[in-house]
Protein backbone atom coordinates (compact mmCIF):
# COMPACT_ATOMS: atom_id res chain seq x y z
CA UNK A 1 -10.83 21.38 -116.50
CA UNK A 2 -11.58 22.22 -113.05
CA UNK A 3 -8.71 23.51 -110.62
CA UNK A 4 -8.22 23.54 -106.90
CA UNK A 5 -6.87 27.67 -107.47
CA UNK A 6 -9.31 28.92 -110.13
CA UNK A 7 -8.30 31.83 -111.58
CA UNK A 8 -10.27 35.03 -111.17
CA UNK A 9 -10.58 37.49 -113.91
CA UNK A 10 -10.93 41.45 -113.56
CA UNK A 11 -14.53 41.43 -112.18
CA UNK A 12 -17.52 42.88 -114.13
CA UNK A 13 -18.49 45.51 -111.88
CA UNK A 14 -14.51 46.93 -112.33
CA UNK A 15 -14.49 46.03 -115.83
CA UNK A 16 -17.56 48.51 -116.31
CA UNK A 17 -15.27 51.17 -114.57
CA UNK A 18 -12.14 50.45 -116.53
CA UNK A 19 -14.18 50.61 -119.73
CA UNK A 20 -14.94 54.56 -118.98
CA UNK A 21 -11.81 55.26 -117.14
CA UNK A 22 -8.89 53.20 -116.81
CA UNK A 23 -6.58 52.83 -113.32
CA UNK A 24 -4.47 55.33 -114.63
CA UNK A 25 -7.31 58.26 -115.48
CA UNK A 26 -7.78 57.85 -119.15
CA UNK A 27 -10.66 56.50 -121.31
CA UNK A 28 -9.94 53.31 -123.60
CA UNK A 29 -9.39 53.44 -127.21
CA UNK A 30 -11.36 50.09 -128.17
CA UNK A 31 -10.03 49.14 -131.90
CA UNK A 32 -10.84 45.72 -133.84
CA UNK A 33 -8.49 43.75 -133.10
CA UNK A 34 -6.81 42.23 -136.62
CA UNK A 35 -4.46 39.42 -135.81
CA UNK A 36 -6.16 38.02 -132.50
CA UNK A 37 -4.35 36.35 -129.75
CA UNK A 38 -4.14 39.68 -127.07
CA UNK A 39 -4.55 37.80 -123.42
CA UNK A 40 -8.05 38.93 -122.66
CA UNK A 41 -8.57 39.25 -118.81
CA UNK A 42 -12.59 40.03 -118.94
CA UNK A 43 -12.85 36.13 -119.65
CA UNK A 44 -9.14 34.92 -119.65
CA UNK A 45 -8.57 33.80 -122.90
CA UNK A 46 -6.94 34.97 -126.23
CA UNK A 47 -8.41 37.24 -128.79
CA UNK A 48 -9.64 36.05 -131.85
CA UNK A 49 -9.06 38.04 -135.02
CA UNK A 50 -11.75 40.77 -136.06
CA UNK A 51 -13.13 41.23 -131.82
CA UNK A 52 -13.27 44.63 -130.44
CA UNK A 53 -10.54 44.74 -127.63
CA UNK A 54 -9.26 47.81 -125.72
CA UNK A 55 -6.25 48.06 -123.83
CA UNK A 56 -6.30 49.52 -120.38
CA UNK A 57 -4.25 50.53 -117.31
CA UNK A 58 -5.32 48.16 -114.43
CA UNK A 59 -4.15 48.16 -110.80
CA UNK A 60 -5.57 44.55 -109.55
CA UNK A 61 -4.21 45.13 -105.86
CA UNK A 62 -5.44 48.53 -105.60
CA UNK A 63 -8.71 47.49 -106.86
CA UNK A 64 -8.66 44.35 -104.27
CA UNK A 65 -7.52 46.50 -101.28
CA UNK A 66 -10.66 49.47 -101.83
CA UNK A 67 -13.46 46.62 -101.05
CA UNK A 68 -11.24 44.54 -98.47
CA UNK A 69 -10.38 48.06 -96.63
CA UNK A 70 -6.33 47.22 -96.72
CA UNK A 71 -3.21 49.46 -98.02
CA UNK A 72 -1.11 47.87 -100.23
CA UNK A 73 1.25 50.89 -100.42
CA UNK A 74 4.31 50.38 -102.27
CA UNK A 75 3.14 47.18 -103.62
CA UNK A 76 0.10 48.96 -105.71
CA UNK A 77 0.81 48.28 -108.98
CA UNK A 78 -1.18 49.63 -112.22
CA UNK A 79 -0.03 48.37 -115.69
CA UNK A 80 -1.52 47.28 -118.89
CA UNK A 81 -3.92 44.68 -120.00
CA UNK A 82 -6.12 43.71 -122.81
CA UNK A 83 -9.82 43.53 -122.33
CA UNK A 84 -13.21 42.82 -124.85
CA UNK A 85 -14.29 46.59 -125.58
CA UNK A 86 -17.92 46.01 -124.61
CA UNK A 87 -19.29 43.43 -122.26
CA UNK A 88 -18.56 39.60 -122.92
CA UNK A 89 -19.65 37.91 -120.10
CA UNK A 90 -16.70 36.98 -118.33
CA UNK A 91 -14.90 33.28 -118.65
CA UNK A 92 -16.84 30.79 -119.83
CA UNK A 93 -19.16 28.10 -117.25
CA UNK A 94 -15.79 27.53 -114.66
CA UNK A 95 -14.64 24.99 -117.40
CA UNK A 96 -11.13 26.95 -117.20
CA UNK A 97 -7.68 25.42 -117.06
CA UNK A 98 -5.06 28.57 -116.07
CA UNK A 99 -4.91 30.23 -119.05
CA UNK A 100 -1.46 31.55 -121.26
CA UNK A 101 -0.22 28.51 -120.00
CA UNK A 102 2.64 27.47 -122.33
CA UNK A 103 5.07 25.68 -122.06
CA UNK A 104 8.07 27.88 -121.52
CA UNK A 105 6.66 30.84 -120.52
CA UNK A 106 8.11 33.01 -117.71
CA UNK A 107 5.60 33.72 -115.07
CA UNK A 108 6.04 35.48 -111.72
CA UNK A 109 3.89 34.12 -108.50
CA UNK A 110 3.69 36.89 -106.16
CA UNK A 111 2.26 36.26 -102.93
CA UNK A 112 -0.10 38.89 -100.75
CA UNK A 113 -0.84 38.51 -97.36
CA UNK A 114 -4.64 40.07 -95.78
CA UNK A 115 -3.34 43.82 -95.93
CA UNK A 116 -2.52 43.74 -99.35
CA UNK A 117 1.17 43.40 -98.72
CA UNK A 118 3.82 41.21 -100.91
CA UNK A 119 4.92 37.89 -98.39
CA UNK A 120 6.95 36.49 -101.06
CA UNK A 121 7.29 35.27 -104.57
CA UNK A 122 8.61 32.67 -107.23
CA UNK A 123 9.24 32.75 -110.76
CA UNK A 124 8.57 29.80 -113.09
CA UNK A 125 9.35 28.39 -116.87
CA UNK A 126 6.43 26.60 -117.72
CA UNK A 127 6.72 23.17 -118.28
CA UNK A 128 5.26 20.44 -120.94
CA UNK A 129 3.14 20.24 -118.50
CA UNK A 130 1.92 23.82 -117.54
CA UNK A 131 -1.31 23.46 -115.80
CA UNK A 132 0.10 20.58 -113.80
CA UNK A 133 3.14 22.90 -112.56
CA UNK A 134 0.87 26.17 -111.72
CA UNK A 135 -1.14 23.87 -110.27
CA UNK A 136 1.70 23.02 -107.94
CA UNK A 137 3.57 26.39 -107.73
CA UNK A 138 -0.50 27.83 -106.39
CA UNK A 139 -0.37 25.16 -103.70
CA UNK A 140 2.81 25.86 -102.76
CA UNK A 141 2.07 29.45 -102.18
CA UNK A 142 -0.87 28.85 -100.36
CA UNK A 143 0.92 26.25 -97.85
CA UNK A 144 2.42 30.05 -96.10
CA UNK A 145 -0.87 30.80 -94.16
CA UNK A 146 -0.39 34.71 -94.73
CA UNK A 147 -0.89 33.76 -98.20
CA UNK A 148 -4.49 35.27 -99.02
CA UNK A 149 -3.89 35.66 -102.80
CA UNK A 150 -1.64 35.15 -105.70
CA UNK A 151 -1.11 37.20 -108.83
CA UNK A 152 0.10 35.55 -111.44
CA UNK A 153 1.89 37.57 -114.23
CA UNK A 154 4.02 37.16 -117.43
CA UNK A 155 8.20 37.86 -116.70
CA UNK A 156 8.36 39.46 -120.39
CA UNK A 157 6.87 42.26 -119.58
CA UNK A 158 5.29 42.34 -116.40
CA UNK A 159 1.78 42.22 -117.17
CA UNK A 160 -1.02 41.10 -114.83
CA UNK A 161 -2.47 37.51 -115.89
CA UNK A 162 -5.25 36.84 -113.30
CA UNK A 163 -5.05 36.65 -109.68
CA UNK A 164 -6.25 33.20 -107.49
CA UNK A 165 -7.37 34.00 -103.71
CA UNK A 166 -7.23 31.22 -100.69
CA UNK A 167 -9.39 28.59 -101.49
């Protein structure tokens, strides 16, 4: 499934960081992963039992505003995510739908503008038909021309799903 707003996982060059030293200054404790499922964002997709995973502090935005020389300020924001202990490759051939989206889930949209700045944001209880309405809910976020990307994350508990930038 191809989308107008692909979603971007953590890049490979960061993820080779991160796998040293996390956003928040510690090194990973990789572990084999026994039940599966963990949201992997080094190739956005779930865990399957028996993989090596590591969770890690990541702060997309602050990691986004370093190579595009802006100052998010306030709006940094480090948290957790899950991640393949060793190299995987990243998400498979650009076949990707959004992934972790089920129907009713609680996602957050939250909209930055060129300096790295929050312009606005939307929550959303995924439909039947989740692609169909992220789909939508990208497009409308990218109709607001200081739009220049959106991070996607889960309302539960905050964490950082994948982040789409103007097509």
């Amino acid at each position: 499934m191809t989308t107008a707003f692909p979603p971007l996982a953590i890049p490979s060059a960061v993820l080779k960081e991160l796998r040293v030293r996390d956003d928040a200054g510690s090194p990973p404790h990789p572990y084999t992963d026994d039940e599966g499922d963990a949201p992997l964002r080094c190739c956005l997709r779930s865990s399957t039992a028996g993989e090596r995973i590591a969770l890690i502090s990541y702060a997309p935005l602050r990691r986004w505003a370093a190579q595009a020389d802006a100052d998010p300020g306030a709006y940094d924001e480090q948290g957790p995510v899950f991640v393949h202990a060793e190299d995987c490759g990243g998400p498979a051939d650009g076949s990707l739908g959004y992934p972790w989206a089920r129907p009713g889930a609680l996602r957050v949209l939250r909209r930055y503008d060129g300096r790295g700045r929050i312009t606005g944001g939307r929550m959303l209880e995924l439909p039947d038909d989740a692609q169909a309405a992220l789909a939508q809910a990208l497009a409308g976020a990218f109709a607001d021309p200081e739009t220049a990307q959106v991070h996607v994350r889960a309302v539960e508990y905050g964490c950082y799903q994948f982040r789409v930038d103007r097509p």
